[in-house]
Protein backbone atom coordinates (compact mmCIF):
# COMPACT_ATOMS: atom_id res chain seq x y z
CA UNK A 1 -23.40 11.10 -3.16
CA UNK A 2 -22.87 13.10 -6.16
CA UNK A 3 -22.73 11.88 -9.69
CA UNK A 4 -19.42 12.13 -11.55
CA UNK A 5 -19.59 14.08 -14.80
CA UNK A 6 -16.97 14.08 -17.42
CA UNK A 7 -16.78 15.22 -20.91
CA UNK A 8 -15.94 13.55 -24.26
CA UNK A 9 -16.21 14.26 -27.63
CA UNK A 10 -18.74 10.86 -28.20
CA UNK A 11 -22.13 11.04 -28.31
CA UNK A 12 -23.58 9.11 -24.86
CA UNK A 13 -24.71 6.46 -27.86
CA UNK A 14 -21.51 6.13 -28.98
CA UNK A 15 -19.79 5.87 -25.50
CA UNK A 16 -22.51 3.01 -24.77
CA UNK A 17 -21.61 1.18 -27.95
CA UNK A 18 -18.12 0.91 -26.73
CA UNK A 19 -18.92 -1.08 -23.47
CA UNK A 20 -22.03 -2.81 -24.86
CA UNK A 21 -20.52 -6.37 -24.69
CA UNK A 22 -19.05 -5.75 -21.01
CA UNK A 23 -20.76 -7.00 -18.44
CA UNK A 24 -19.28 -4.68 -15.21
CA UNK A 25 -21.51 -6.71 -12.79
CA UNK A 26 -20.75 -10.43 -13.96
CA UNK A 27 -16.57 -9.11 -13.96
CA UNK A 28 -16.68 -7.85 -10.31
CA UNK A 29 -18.48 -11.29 -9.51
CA UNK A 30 -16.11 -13.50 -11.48
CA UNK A 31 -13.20 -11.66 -9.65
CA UNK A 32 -14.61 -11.88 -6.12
CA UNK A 33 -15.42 -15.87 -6.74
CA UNK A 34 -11.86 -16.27 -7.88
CA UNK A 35 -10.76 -14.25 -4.80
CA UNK A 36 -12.47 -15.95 -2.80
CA UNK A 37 -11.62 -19.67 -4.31
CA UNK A 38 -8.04 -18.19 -3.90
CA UNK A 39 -8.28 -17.72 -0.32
CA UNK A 40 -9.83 -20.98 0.23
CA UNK A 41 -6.96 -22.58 -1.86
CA UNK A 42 -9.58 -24.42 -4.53
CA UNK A 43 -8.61 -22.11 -7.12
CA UNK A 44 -7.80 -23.41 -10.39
CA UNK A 45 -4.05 -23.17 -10.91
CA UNK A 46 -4.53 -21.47 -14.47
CA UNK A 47 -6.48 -18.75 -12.47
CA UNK A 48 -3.44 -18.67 -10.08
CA UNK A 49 -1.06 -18.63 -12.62
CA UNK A 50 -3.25 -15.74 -14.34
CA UNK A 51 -3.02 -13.35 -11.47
CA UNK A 52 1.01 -13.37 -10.66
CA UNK A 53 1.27 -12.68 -14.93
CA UNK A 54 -1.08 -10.49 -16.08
CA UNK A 55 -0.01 -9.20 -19.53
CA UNK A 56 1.50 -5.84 -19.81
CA UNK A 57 -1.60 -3.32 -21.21
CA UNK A 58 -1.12 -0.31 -23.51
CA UNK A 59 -3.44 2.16 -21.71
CA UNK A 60 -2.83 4.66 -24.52
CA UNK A 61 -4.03 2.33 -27.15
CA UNK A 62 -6.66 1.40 -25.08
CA UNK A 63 -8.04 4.41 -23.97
CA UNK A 64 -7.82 5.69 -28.27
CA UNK A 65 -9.70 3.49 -29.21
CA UNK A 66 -12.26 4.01 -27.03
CA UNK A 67 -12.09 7.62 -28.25
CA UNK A 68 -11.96 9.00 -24.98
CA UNK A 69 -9.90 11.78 -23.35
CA UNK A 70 -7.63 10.95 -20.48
CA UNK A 71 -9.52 13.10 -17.97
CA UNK A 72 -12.99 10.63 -19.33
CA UNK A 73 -10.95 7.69 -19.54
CA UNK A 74 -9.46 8.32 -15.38
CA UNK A 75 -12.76 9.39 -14.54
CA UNK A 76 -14.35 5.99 -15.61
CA UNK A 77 -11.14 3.98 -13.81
CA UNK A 78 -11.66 6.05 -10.38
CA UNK A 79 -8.32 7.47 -10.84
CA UNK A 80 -6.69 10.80 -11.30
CA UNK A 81 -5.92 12.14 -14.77
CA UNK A 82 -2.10 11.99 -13.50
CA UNK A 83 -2.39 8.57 -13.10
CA UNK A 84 -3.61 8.11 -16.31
CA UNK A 85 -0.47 10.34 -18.07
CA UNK A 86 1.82 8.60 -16.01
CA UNK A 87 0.92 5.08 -17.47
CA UNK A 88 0.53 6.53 -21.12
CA UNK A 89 4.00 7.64 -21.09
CA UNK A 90 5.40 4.12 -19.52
CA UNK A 91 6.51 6.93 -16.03
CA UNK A 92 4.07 3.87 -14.04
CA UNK A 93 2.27 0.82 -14.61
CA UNK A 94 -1.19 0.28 -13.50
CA UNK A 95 -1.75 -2.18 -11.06
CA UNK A 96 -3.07 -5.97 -11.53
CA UNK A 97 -6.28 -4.45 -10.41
CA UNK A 98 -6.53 -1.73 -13.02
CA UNK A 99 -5.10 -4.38 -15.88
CA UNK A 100 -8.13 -6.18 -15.10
């Protein structure tokens, strides 16, 4: 498998900074016991409520003020750099799973 490699103009310190209070492993496990309390039909119904309106997400702001490029910014996401430009300029939205 080979390693993705993107540019940006932050320092690797920098870029680690940004997501040093996000926990990627305890999110994917939140979502999957959620998805899987929602398939069972115990969810709570603020969690059920939660996932038919997520809010609407500026990806543009978002991706600023992580100072990263779109090209870094789809790399990260999994998802092309046209994807990216299409929800900057409001052409698409991302889907519930990229909001989250």
């Amino acid at each position: 498998m080979s390693e993705k490699i993107f540019e940006s103009s932050l320092s690797m310190g920098k870029i680690e900074n940004n997501f040093k209070d996000i926990s990627f492993f305890d999110g994917v496990m939140e979502g999957l016991e959620e998805a899987l309390a929602y398939e069972k039909g115990t969810a709570k119904p603020e969690t059920v409520a939660r996932k038919h309106s997520l809010p609407d997400v500026n990806v543009s702001q978002i991706r600023n003020a992580l100072s990263m490029t779109q090209k870094a910014f789809a790399n990260v996401l999994g998802v092309s750099c046209r994807t990216v430009e299409a929800w900057g300029s409001g052409r698409s939205n991302p889907t519930p799973t990229a909001k989250n």
